[in-house]
C-alpha atoms as a PDB file:
ATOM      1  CA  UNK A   1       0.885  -9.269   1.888  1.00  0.00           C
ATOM      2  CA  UNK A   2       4.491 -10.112   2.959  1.00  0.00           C
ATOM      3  CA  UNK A   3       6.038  -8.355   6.019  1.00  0.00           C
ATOM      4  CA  UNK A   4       9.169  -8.093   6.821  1.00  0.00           C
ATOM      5  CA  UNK A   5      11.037  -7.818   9.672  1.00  0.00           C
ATOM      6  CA  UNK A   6      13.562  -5.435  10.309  1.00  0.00           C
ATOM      7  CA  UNK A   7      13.986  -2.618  12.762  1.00  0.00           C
ATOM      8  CA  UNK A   8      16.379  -0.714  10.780  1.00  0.00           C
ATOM      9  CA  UNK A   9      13.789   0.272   7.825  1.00  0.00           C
ATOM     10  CA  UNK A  10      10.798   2.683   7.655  1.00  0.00           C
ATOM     11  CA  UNK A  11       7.345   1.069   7.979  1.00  0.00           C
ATOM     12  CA  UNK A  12       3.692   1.721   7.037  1.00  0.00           C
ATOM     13  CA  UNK A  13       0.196  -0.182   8.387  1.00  0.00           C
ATOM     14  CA  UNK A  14      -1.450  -2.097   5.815  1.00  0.00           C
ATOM     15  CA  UNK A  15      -4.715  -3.654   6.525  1.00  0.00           C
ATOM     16  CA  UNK A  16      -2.902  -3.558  10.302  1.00  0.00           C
ATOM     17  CA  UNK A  17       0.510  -5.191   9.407  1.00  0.00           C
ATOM     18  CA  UNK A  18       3.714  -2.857   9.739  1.00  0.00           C
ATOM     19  CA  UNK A  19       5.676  -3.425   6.675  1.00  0.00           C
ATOM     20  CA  UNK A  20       8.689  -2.378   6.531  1.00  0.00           C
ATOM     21  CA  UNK A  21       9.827   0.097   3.276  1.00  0.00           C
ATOM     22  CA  UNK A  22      12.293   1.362   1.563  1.00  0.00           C
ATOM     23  CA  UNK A  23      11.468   4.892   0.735  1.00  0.00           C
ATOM     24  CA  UNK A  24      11.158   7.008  -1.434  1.00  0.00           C
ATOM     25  CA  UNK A  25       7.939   4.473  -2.856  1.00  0.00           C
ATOM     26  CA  UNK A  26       4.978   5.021  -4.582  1.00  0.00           C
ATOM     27  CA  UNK A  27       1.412   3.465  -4.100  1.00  0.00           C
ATOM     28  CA  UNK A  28       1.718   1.698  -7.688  1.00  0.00           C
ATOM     29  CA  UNK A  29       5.415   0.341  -6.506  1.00  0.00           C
ATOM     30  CA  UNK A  30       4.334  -0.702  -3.239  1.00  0.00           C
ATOM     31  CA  UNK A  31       0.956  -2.689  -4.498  1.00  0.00           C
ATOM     32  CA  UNK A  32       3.633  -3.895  -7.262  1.00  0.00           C
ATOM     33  CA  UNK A  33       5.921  -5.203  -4.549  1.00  0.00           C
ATOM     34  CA  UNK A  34       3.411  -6.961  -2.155  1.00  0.00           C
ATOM     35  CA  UNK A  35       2.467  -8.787  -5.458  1.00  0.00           C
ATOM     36  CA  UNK A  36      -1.275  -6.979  -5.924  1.00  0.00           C
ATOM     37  CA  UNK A  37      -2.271  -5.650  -9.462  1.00  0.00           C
ATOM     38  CA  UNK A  38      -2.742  -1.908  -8.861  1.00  0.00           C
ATOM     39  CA  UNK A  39      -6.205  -2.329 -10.665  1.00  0.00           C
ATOM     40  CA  UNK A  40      -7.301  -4.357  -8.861  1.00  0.00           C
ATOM     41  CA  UNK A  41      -7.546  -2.960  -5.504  1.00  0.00           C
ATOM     42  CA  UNK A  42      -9.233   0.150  -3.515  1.00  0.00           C
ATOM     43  CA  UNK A  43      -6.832   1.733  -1.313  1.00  0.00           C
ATOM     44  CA  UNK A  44      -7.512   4.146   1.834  1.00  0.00           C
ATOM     45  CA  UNK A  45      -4.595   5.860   2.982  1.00  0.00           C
ATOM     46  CA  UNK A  46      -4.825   7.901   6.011  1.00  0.00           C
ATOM     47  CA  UNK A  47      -8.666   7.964   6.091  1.00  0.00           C
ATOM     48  CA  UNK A  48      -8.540   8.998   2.190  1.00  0.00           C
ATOM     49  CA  UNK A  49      -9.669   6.998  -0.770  1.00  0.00           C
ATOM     50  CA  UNK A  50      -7.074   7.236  -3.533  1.00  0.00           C
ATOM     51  CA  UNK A  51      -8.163   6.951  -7.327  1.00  0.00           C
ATOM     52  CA  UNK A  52      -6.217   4.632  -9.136  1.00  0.00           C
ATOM     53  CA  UNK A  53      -5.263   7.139 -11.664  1.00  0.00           C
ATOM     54  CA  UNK A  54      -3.061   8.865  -8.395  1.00  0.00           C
ATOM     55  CA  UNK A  55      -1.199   5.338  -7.672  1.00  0.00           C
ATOM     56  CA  UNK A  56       1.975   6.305  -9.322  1.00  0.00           C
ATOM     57  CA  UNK A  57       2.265   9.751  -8.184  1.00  0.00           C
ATOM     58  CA  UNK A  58       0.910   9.138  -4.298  1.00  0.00           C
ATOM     59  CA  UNK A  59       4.069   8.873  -2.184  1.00  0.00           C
ATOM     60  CA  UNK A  60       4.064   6.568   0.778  1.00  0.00           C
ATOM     61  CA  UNK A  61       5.794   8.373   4.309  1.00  0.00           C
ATOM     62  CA  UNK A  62       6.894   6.420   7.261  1.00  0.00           C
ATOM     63  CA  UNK A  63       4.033   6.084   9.745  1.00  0.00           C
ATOM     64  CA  UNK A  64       1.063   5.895   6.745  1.00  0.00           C
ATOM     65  CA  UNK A  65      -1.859   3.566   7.525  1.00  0.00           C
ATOM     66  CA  UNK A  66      -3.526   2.049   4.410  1.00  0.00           C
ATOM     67  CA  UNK A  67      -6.754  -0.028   3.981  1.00  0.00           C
ATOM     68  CA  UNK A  68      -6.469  -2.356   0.794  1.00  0.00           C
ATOM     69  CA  UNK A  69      -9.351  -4.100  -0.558  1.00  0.00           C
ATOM     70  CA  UNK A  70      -9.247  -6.535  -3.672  1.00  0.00           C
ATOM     71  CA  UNK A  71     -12.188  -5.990  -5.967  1.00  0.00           C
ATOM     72  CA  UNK A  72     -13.592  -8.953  -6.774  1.00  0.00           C
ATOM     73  CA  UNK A  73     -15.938  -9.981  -9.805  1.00  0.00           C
ATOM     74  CA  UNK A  74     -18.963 -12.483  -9.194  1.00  0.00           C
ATOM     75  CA  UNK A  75     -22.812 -12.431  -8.429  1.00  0.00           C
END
């Protein structure tokens, strides 16, 4: 994930990094941006586990804390 550092923007918590935003953002456009294929994650936001299917329409708010887990493929 790639933080950046500016006071002047909104931020969220992912996987305990602030990252600063630019809002309005979806899920899908935020995954897109921190260069993660929406598929292929598992995302908690604010204690909730979010389908895939609701990545485009979830809006991100300043102050949301997300847990994002790559899925991984392997015995």
């Amino acid at each position: 994930m790639r933080a950046q550092m500016s006071n002047s923007e909104p931020s969220i918590t992912a996987n305990g990094q602030s990252i600063d935003v630019q809002l309005p953002l979806t899920l899908h456009a935020f995954l897109i941006n921190q260069g993660m294929l929406p598929r292929s994650v598992v995302v908690e936001l604010n204690g909730e586990a979010i389908a895939p299917s609701d990545f485009e329409k979830r809006e991100l708010n300043e102050g949301d804390s997300m847990e994002i887990v790559k899925i991984v493929a392997g015995g």
